[in-house]
Protein backbone atom coordinates (compact mmCIF):
# COMPACT_ATOMS: atom_id res chain seq x y z
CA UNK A 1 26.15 13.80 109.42
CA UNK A 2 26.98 12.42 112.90
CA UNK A 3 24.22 14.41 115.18
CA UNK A 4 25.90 16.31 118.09
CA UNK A 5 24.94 16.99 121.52
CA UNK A 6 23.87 20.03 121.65
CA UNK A 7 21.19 21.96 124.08
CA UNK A 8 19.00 23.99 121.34
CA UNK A 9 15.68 26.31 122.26
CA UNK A 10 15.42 23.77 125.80
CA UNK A 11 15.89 20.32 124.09
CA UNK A 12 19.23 17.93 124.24
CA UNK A 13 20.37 16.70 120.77
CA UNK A 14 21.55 12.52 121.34
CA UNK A 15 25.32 11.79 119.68
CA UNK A 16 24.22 8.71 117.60
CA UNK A 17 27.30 7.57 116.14
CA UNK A 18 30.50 9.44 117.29
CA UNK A 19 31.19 12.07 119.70
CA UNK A 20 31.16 15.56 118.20
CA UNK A 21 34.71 16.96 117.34
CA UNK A 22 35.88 19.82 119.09
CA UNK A 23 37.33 23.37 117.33
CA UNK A 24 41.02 21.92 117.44
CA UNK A 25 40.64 18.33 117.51
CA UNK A 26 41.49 16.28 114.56
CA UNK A 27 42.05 13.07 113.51
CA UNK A 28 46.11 12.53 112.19
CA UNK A 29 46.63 8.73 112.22
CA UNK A 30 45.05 5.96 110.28
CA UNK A 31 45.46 8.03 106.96
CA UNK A 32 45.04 6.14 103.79
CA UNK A 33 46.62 6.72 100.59
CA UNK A 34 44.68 7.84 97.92
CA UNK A 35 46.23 8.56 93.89
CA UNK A 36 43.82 11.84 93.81
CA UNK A 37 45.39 13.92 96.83
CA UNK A 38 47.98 16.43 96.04
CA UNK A 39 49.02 19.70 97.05
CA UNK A 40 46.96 21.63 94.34
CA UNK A 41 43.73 21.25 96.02
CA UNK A 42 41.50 23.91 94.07
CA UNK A 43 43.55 23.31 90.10
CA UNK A 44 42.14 19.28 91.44
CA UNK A 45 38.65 20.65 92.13
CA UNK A 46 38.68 22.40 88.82
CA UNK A 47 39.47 19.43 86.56
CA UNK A 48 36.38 18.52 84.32
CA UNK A 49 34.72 21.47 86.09
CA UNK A 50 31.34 22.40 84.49
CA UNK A 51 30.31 18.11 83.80
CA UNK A 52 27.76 18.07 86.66
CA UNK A 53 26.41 21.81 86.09
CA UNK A 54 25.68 20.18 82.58
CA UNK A 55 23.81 17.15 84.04
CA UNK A 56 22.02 19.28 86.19
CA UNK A 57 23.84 18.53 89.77
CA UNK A 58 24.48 21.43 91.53
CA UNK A 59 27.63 20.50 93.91
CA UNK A 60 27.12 21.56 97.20
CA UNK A 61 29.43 21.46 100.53
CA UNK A 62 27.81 20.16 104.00
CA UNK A 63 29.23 22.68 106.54
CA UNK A 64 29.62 19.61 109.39
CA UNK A 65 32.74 18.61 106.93
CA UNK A 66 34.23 21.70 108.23
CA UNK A 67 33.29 21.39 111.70
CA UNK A 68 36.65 22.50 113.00
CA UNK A 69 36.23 25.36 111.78
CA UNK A 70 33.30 28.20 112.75
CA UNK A 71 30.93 29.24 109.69
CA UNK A 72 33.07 32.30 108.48
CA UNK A 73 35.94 30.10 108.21
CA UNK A 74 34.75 27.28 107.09
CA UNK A 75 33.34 29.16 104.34
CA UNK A 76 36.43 30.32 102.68
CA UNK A 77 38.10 27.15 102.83
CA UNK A 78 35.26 25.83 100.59
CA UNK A 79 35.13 29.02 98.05
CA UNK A 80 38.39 27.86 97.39
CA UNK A 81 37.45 24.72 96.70
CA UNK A 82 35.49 26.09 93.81
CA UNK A 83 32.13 24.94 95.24
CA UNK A 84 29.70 27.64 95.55
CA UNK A 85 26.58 26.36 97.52
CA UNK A 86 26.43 25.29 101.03
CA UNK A 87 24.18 23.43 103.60
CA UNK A 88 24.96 24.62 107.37
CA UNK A 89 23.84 22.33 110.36
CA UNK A 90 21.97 24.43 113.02
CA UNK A 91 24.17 23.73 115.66
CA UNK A 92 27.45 24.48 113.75
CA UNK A 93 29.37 27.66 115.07
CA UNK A 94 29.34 31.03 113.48
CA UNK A 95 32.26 32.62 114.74
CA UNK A 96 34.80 32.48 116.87
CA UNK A 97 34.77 35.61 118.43
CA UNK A 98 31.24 35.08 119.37
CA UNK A 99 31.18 31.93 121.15
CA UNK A 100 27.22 30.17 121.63
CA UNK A 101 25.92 31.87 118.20
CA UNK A 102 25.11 29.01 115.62
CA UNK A 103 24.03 28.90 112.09
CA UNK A 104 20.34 28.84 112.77
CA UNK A 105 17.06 30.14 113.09
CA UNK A 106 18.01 32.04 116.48
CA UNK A 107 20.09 34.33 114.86
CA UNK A 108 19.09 38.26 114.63
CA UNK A 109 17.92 39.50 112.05
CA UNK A 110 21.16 41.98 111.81
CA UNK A 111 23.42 38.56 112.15
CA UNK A 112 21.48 37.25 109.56
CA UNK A 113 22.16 40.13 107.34
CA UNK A 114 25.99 39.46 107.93
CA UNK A 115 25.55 35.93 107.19
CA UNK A 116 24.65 36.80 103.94
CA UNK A 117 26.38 39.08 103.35
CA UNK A 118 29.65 36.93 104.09
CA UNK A 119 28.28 34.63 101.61
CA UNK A 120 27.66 36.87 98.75
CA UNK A 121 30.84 38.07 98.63
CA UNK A 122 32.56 35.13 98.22
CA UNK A 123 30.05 34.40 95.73
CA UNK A 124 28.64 31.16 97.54
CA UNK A 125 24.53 30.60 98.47
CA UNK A 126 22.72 27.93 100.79
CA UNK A 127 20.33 26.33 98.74
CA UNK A 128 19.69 23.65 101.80
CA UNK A 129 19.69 23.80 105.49
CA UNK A 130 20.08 21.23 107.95
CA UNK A 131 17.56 21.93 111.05
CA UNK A 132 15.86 20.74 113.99
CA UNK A 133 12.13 20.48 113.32
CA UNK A 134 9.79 19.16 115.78
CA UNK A 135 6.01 19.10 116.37
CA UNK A 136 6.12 22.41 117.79
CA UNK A 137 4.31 24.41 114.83
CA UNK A 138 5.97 28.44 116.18
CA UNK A 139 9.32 26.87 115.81
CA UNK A 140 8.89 25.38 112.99
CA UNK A 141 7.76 28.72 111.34
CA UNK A 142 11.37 30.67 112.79
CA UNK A 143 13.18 27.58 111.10
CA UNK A 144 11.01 28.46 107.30
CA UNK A 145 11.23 31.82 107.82
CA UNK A 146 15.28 31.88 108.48
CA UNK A 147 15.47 29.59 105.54
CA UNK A 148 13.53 31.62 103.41
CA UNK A 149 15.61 34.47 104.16
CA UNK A 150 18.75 33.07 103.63
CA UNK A 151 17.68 31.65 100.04
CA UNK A 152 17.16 28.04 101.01
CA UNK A 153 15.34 25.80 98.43
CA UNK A 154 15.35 22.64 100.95
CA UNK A 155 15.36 22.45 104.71
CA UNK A 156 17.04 19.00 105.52
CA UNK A 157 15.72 17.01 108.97
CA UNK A 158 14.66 14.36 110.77
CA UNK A 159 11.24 14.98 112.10
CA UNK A 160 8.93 13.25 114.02
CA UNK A 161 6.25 11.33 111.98
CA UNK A 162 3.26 13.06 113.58
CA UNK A 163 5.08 16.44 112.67
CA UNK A 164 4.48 15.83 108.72
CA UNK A 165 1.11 17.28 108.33
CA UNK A 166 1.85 20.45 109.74
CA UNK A 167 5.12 20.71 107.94
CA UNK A 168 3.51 19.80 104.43
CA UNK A 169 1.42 23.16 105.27
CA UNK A 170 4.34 25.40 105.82
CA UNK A 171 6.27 23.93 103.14
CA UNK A 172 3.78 25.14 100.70
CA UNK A 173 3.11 28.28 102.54
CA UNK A 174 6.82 28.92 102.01
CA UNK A 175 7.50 27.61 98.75
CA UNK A 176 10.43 25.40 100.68
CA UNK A 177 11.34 21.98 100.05
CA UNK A 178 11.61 19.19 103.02
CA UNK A 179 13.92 16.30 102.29
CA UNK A 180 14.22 13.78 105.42
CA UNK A 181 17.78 12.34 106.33
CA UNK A 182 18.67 9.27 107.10
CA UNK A 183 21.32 7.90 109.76
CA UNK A 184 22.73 4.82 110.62
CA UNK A 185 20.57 2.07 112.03
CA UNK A 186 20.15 2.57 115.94
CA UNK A 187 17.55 2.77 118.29
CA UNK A 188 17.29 6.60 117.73
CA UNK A 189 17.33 6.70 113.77
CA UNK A 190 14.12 6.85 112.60
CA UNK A 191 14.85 7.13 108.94
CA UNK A 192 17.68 4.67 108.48
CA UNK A 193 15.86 2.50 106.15
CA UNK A 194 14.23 3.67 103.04
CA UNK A 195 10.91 2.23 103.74
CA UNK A 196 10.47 4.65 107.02
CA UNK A 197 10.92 7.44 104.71
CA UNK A 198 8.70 6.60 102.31
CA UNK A 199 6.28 6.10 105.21
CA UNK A 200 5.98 9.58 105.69
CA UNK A 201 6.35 10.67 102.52
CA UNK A 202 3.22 8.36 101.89
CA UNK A 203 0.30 11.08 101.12
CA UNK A 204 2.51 14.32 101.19
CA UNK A 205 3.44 16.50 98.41
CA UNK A 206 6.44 16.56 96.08
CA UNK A 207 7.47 18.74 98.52
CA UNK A 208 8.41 16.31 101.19
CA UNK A 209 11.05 13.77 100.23
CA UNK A 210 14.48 12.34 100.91
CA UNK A 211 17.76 13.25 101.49
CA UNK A 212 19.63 10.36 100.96
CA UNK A 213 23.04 9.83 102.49
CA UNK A 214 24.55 6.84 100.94
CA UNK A 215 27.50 6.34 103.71
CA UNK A 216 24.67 5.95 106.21
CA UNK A 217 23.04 3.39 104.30
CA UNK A 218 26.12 1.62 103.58
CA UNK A 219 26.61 1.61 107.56
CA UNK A 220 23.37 0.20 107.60
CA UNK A 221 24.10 -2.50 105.86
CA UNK A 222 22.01 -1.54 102.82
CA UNK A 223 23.14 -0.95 99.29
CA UNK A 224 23.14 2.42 97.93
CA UNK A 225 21.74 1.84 94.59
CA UNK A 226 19.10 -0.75 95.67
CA UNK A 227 17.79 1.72 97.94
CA UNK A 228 18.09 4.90 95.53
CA UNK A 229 15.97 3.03 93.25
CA UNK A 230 13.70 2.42 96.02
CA UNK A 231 13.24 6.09 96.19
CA UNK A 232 12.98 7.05 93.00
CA UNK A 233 10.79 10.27 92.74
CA UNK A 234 11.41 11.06 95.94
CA UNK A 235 14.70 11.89 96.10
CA UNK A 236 15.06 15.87 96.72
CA UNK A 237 18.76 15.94 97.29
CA UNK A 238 21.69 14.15 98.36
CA UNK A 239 24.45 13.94 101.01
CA UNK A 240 27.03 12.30 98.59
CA UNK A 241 29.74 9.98 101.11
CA UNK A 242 31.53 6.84 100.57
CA UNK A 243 32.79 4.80 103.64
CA UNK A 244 35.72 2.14 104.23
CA UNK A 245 32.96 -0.84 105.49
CA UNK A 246 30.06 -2.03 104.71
CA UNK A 247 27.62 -2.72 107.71
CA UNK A 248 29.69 -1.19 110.21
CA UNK A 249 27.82 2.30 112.16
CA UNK A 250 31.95 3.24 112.74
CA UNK A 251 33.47 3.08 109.29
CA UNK A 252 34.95 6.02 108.85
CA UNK A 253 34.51 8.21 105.06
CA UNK A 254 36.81 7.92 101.98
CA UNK A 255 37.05 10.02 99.32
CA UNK A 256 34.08 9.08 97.24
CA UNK A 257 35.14 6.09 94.86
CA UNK A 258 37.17 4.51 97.06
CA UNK A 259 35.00 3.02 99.50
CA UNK A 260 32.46 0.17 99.10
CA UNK A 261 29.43 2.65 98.27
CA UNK A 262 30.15 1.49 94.82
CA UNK A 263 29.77 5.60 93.98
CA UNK A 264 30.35 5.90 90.34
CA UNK A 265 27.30 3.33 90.32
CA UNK A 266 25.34 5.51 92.44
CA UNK A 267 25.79 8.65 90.39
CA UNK A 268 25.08 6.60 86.86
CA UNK A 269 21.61 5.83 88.66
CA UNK A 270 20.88 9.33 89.69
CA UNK A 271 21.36 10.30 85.92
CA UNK A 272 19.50 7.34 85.05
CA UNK A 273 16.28 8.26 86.97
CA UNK A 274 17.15 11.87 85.74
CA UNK A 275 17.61 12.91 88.87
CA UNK A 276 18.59 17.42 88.66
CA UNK A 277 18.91 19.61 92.09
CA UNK A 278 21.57 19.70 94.50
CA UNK A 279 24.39 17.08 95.71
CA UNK A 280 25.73 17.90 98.80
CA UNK A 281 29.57 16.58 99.79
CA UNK A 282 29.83 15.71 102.92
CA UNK A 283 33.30 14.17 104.26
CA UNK A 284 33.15 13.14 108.43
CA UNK A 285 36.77 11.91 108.29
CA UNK A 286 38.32 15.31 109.75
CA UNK A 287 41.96 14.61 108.56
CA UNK A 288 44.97 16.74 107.97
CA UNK A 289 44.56 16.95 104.39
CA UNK A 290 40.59 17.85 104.78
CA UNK A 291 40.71 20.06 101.77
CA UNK A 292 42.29 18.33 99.99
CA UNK A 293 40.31 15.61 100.20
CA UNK A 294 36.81 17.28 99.80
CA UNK A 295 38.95 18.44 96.07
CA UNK A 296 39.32 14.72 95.35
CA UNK A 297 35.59 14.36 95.72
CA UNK A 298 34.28 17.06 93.77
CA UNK A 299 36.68 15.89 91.08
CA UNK A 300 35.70 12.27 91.13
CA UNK A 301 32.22 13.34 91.06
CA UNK A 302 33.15 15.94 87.51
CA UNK A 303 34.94 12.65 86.33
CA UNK A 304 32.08 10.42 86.06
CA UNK A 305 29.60 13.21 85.16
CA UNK A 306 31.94 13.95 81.98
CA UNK A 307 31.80 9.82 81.27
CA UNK A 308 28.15 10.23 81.24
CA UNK A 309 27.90 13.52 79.45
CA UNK A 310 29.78 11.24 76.46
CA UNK A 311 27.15 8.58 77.02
């Protein structure tokens, strides 16, 4: 996920990679080609469907890859899709007749009631939640309790290393799981290597962990698998992206398999280090055929869980 700019409870959230795209705003040049796109894009998602249920992945859809789109939308387009969990970003929109409400912890408790029930009738839950944690303990309560409330197994975020502690606490008050995110290396990213996230995790419970994004690392200049195995038993979930260069903050995403991530390597070493929980897509490149090629992802993901399900 590319952070936005965004004021939240008093504080100003730092673009770290790319600016934030607008409602309308998409990208339509630079396409490549790919062999999975066609115009069927839930019969694609469906191929092989049920491999990864069967290895214990639980496919999940990060709402930034809809970004264009507020929540309510957004969240049709992926029941579609066939996917059936989601993990909103705090500063995403929720609708768009109700401009400055975002999918987070502000939210009333009679909005949150609508969010879910939105969700449950498409059939679709939130098992993780990107948030804004800090050292401010209150805050940090409204973020577990909102999570809590919607469901949410895993709150994903980047906080501060003095903030662990305290978060260890409500994370077994709450029976939640914490799983730190990495972004590309910069001055700002705290977590882009996976030694700084085993630094906090150092001491913590199971609890606390990773959630490892394997385009940012690849942006970083690291290797996806090297690094997965360098986190191995703390991995908690997953934002699953593949990018066009290696070593480059800009590269933009590719459907997963077709970019240097070396994916179908990454997955055989999730299943290796029998890795079960939640794998969240997540697809920045906000193209014309965005559906589409979120489909193509899911599939390639069903096609090499069915290779491994044969052994």
């Amino acid at each position: 996920m590319a952070t936005a700019s965004f004021g939240h409870q008093g504080r100003s959230f730092k673009l770290e990679r790319r600016k934030f795209l607008g409602a309308s705003t998409f990208v339509a040049t630079g396409l490549l080609a790919y062999p999975y796109v066609s115009n069927g894009s839930t019969a694609m998602a469906g191929e092989a469907k049920g491999a990864a249920e069967k290895l214990g992945w639980k496919l999940a859809c990060q709402l930034y890859t809809f970004r264009r789109f507020p929540f309510y939308e957004a969240i049709e387009r992926i029941a579609r899709l066939g996917i059936k969990r989601l993990e909103p970003a705090f500063f995403l929109r929720l609708a768009a007749d109700r401009p400055g409400l975002t999918t987070s912890e502000a939210l009333s408790a009679e909005l949150r009631a609508e969010m879910k029930k939105r969700l449950q009738a498409l059939g679709l839950t939130m098992p993780n939640y990107y948030a804004d944690l800090t050292t401010d303990r209150k805050q940090a309560q409204r973020v577990f309790q909102f999570a809590r409330e919607m469901g949410v197994e895993t709150i994903v975020s980047e906080p501060p290393p003095e903030a662990f502690p305290m978060l260890d606490e409500l994370c077994q008050e709450f029976g939640i799981n914490l799983a730190v995110h990495n972004h590309p290396q910069s001055p700002t990213s705290r977590y882009w290597h996976p030694e700084k996230v085993l630094a906090v995790c150092e001491g913590r419970s199971q609890r606390i962990g990773a959630c490892c994004d394997t385009g940012h690392w690849v942006r970083s200049g690291l290797r996806p698998v090297e690094c997965l195995r360098m986190m191995k038993g703390r991995i908690i979930t997953m934002h699953l992206k593949d990018v066009a260069e290696f070593g480059k903050p800009e590269a933009r995403d590719v459907i997963l398999g077709t970019g240097v991530a070396g994916y179908e390597a990454v997955l055989k070493e999730l299943h290796g280090q029998g890795f079960k929980g939640v794998l969240t897509i997540e697809y920045e490149h906000d193209s014309p055929e965005l559906e589409n090629d979120v489909a193509a992802c899911v599939s390639f993901v069903e096609k090499v869980a069915a290779k491994l399900l044969e052994g």
